[in-house]
PDB file of N, CA and C in Angstrom:
ATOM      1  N   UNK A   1       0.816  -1.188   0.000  1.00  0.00           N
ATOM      2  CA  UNK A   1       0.000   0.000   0.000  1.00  0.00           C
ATOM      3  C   UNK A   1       0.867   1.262   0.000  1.00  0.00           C
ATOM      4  N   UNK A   2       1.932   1.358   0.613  1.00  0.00           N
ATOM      5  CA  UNK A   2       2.798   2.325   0.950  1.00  0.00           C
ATOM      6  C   UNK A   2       3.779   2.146   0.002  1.00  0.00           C
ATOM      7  N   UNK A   3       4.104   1.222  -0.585  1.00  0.00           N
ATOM      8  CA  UNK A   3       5.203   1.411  -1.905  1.00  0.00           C
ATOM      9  C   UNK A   3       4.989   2.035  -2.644  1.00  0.00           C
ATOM     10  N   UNK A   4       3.805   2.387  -3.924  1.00  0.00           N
ATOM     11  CA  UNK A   4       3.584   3.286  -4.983  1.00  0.00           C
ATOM     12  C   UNK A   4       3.902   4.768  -4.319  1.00  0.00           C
ATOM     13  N   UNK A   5       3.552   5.397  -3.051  1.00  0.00           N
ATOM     14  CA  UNK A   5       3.654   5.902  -2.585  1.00  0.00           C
ATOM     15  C   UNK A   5       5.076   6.760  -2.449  1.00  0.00           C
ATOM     16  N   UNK A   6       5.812   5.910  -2.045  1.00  0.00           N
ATOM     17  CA  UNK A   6       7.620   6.494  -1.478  1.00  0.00           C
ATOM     18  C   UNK A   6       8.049   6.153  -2.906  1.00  0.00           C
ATOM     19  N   UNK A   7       7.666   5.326  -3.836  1.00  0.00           N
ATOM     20  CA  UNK A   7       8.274   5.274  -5.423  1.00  0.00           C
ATOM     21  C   UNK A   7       8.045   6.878  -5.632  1.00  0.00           C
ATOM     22  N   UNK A   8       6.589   7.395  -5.457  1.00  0.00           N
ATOM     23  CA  UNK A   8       6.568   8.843  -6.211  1.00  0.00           C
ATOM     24  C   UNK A   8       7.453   9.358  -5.345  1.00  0.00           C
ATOM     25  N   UNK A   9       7.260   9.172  -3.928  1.00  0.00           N
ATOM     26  CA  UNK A   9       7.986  10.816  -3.297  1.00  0.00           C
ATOM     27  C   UNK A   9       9.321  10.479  -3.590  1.00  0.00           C
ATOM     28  N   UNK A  10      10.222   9.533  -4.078  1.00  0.00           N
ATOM     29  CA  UNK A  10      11.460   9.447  -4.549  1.00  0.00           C
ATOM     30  C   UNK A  10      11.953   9.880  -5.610  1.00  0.00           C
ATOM     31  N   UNK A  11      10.643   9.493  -6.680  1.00  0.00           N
ATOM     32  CA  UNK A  11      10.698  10.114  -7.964  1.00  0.00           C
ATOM     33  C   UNK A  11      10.995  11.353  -7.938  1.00  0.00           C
ATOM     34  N   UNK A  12      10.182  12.198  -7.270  1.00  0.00           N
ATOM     35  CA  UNK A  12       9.553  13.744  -7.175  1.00  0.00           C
ATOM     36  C   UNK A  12      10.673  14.209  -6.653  1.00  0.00           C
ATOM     37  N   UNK A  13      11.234  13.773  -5.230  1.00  0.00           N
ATOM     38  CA  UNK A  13      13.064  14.154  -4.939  1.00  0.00           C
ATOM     39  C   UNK A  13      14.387  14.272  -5.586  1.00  0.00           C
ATOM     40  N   UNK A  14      13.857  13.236  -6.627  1.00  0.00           N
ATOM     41  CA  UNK A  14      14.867  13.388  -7.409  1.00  0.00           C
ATOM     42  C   UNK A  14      15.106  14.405  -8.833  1.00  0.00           C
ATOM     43  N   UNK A  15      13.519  14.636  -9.072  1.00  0.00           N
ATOM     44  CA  UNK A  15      13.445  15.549  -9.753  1.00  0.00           C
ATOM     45  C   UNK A  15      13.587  16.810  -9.545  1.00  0.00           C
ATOM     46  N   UNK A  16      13.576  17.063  -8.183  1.00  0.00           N
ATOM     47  CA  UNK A  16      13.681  18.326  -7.433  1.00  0.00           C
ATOM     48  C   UNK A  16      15.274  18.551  -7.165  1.00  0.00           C
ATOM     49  N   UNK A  17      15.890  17.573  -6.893  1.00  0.00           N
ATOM     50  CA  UNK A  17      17.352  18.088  -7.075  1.00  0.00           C
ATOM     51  C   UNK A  17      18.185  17.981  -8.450  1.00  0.00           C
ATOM     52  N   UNK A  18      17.289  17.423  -9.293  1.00  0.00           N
ATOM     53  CA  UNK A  18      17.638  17.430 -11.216  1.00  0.00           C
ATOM     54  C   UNK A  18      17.775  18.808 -10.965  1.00  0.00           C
ATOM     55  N   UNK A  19      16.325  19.620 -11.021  1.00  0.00           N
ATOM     56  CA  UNK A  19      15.825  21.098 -11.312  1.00  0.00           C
ATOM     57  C   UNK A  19      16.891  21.957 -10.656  1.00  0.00           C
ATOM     58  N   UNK A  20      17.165  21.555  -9.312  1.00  0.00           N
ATOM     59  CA  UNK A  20      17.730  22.455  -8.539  1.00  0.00           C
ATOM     60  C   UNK A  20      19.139  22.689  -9.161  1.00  0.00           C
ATOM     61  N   UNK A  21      20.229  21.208  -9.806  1.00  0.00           N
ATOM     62  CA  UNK A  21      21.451  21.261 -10.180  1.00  0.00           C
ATOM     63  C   UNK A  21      21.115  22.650 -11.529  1.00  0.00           C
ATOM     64  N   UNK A  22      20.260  22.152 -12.340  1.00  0.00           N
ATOM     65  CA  UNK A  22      20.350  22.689 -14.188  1.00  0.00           C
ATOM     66  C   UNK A  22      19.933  23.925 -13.500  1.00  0.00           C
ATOM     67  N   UNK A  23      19.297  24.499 -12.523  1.00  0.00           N
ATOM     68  CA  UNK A  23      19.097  26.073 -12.376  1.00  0.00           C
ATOM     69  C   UNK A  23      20.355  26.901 -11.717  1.00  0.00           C
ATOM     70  N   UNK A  24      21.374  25.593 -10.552  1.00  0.00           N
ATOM     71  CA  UNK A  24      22.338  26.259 -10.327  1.00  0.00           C
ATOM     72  C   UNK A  24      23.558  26.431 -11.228  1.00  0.00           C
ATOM     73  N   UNK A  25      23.533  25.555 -12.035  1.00  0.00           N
ATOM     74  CA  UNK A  25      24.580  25.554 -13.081  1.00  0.00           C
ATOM     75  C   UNK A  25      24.208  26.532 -14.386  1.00  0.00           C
ATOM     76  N   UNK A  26      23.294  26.903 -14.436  1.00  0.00           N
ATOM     77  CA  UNK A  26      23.071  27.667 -15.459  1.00  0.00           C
ATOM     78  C   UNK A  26      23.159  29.314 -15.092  1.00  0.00           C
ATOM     79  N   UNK A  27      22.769  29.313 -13.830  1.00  0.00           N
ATOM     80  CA  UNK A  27      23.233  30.294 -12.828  1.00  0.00           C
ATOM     81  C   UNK A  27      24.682  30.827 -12.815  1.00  0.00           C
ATOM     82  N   UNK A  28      25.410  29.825 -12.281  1.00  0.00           N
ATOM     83  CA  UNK A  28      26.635  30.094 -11.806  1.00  0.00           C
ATOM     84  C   UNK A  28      27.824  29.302 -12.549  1.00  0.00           C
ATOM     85  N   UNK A  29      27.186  28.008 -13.483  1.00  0.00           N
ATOM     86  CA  UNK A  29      28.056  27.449 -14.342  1.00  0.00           C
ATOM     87  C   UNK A  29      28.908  28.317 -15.596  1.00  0.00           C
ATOM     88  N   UNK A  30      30.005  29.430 -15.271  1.00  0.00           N
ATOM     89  CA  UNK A  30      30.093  30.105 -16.598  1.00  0.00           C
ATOM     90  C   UNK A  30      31.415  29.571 -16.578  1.00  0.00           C
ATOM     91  N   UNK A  31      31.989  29.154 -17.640  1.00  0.00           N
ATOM     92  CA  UNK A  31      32.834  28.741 -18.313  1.00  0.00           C
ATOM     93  C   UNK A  31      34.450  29.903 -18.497  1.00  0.00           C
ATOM     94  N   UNK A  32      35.533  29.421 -18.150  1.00  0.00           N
ATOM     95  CA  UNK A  32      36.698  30.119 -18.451  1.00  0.00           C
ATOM     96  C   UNK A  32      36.797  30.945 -19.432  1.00  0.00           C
ATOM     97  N   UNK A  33      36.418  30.810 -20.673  1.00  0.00           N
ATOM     98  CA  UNK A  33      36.777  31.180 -21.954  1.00  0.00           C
ATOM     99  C   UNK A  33      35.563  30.989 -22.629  1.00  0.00           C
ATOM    100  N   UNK A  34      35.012  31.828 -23.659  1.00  0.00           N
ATOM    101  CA  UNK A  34      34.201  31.947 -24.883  1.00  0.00           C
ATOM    102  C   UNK A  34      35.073  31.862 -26.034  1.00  0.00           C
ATOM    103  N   UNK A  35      35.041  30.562 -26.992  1.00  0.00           N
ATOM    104  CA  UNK A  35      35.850  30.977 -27.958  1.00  0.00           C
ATOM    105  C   UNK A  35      34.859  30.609 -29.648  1.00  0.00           C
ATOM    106  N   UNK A  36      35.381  31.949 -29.805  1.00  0.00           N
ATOM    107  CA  UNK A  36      34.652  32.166 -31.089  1.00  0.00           C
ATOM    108  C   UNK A  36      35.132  31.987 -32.340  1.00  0.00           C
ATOM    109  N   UNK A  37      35.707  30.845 -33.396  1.00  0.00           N
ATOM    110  CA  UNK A  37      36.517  31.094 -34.343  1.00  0.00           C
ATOM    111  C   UNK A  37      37.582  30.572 -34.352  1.00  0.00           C
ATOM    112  N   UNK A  38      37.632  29.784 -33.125  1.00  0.00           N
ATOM    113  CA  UNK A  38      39.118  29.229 -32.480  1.00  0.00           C
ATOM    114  C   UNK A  38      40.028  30.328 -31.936  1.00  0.00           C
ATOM    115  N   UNK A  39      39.580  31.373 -31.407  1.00  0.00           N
ATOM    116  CA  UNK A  39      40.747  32.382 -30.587  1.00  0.00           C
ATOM    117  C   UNK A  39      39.685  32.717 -29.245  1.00  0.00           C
ATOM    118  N   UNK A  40      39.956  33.234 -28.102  1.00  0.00           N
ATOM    119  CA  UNK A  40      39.599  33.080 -27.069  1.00  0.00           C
ATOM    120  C   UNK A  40      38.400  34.325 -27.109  1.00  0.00           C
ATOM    121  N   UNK A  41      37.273  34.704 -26.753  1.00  0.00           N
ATOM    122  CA  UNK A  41      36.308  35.977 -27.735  1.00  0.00           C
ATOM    123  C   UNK A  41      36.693  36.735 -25.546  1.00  0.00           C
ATOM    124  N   UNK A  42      36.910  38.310 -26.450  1.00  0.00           N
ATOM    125  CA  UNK A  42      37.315  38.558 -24.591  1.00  0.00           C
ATOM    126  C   UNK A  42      35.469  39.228 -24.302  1.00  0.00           C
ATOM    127  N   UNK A  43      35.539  39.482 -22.818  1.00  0.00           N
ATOM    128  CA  UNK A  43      33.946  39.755 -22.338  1.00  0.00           C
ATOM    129  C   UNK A  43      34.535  40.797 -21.523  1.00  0.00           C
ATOM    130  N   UNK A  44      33.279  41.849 -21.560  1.00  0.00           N
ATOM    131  CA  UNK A  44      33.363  42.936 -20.586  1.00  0.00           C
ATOM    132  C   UNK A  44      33.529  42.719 -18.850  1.00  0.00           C
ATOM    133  N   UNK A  45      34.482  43.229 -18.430  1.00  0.00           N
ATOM    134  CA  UNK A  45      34.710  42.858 -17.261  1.00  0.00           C
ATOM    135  C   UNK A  45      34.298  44.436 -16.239  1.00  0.00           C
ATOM    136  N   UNK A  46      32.955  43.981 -15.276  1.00  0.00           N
ATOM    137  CA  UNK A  46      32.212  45.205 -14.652  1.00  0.00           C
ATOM    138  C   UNK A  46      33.364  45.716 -13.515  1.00  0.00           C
ATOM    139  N   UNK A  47      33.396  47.050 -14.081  1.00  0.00           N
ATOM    140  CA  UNK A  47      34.721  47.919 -13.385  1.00  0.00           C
ATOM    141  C   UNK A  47      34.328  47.720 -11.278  1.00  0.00           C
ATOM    142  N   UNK A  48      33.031  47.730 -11.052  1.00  0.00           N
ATOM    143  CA  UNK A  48      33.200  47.279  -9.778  1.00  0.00           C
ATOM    144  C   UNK A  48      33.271  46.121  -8.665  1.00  0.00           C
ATOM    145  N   UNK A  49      32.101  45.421  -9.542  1.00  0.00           N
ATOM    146  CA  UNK A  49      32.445  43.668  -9.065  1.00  0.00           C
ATOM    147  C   UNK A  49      33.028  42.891  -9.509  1.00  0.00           C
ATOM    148  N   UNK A  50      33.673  42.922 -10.590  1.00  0.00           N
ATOM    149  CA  UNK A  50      34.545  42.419 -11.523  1.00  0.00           C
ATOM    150  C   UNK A  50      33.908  41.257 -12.297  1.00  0.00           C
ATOM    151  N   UNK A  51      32.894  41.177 -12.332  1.00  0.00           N
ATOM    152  CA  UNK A  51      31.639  40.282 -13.277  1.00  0.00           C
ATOM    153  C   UNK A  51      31.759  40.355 -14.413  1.00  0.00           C
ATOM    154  N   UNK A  52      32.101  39.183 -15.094  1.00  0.00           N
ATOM    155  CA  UNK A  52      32.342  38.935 -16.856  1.00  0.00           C
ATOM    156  C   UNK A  52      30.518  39.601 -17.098  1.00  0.00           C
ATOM    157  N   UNK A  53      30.777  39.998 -18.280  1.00  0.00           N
ATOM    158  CA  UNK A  53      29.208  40.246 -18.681  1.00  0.00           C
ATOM    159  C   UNK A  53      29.286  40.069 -20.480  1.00  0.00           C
ATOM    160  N   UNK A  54      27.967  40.060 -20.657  1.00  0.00           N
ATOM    161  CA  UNK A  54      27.939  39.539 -22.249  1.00  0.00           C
ATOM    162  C   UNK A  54      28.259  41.017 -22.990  1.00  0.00           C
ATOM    163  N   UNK A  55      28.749  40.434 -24.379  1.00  0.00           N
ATOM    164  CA  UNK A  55      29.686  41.801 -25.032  1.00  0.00           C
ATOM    165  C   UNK A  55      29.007  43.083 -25.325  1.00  0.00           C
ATOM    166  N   UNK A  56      27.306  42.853 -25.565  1.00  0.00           N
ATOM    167  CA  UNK A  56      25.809  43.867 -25.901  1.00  0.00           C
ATOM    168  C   UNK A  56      25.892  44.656 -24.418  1.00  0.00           C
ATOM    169  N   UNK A  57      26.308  44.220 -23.133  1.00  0.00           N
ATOM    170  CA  UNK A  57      25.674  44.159 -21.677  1.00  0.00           C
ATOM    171  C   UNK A  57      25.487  45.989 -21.846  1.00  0.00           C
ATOM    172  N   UNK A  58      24.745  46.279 -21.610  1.00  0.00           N
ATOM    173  CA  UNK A  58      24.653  48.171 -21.222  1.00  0.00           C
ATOM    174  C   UNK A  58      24.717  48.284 -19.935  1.00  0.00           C
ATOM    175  N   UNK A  59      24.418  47.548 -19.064  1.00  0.00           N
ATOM    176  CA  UNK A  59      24.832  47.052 -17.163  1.00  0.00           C
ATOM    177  C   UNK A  59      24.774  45.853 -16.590  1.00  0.00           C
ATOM    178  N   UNK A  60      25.847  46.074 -16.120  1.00  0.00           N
ATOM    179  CA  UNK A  60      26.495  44.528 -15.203  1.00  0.00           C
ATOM    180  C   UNK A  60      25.381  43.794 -14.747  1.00  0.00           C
ATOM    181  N   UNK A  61      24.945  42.754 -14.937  1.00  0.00           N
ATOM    182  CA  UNK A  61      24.495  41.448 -14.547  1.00  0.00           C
ATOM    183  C   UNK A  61      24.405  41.464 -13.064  1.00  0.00           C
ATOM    184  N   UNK A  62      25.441  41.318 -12.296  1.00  0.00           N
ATOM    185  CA  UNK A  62      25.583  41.566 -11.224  1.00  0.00           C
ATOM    186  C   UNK A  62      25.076  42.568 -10.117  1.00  0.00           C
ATOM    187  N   UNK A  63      25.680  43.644 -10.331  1.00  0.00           N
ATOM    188  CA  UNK A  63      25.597  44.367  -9.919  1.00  0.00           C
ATOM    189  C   UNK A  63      24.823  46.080 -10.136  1.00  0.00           C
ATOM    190  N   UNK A  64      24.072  46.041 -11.719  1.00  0.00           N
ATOM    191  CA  UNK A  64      23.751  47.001 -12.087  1.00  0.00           C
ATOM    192  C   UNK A  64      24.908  48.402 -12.613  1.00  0.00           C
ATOM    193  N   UNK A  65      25.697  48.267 -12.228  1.00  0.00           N
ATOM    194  CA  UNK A  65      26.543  49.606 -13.100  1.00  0.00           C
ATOM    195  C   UNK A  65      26.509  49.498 -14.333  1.00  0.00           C
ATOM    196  N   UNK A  66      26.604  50.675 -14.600  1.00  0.00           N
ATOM    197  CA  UNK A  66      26.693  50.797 -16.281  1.00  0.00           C
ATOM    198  C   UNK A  66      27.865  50.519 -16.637  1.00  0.00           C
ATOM    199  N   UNK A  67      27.872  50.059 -18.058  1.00  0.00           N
ATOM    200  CA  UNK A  67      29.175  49.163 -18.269  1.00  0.00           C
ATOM    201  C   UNK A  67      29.402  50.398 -19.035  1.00  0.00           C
ATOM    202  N   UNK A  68      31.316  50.586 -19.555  1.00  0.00           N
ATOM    203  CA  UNK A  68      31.745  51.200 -20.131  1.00  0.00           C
ATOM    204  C   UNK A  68      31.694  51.179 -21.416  1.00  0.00           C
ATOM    205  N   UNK A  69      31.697  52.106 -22.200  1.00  0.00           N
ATOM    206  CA  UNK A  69      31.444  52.075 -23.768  1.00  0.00           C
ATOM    207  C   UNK A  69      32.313  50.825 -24.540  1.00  0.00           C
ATOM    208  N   UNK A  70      32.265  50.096 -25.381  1.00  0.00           N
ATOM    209  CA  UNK A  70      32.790  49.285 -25.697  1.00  0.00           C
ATOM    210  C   UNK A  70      33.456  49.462 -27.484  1.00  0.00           C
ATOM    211  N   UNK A  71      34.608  48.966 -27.491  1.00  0.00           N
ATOM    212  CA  UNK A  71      35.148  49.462 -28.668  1.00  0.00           C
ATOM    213  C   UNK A  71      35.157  48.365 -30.124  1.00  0.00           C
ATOM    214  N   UNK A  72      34.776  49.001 -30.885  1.00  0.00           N
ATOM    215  CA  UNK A  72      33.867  47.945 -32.332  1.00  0.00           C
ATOM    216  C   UNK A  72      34.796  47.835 -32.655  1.00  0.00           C
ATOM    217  N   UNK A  73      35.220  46.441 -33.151  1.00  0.00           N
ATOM    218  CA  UNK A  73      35.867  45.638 -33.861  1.00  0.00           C
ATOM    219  C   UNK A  73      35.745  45.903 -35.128  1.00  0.00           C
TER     220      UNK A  73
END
């Protein structure tokens, strides 16, 4: 009677720490290097928390400052 039972709530636990890993890693999983082309692509680095941010960023991810003007390739 109680087996189908602890099968789900095991199931359901385990799905809950699936969810929990892919939200923290997608979070906080960022990678050393972006490489674009085979050379290393560099990322804006936020002048106060020092937070990589994506190359478009108009303010840090982090922390909200405005990122510095960025120079076109």
């Amino acid at each position: 009677m109680f087996a189908p039972m602890t099968f789900l709530v095991t199931v359901g636990m385990i799905l809950a720490v699936f969810t929990a890993v892919t939200i923290l890693m997608r979070a906080f999983g960022e990678s050393k290097s972006t490489t674009r082309g085979g050379r290393t692509a560099s990322r804006p680095t936020c002048p106060r928390c020092r937070q990589r941010n994506r190359r478009a960023a108009n303010y840090c991810a982090r922390c909200g400052k405005k990122m510095p003007a960025q120079r076109k390739r």
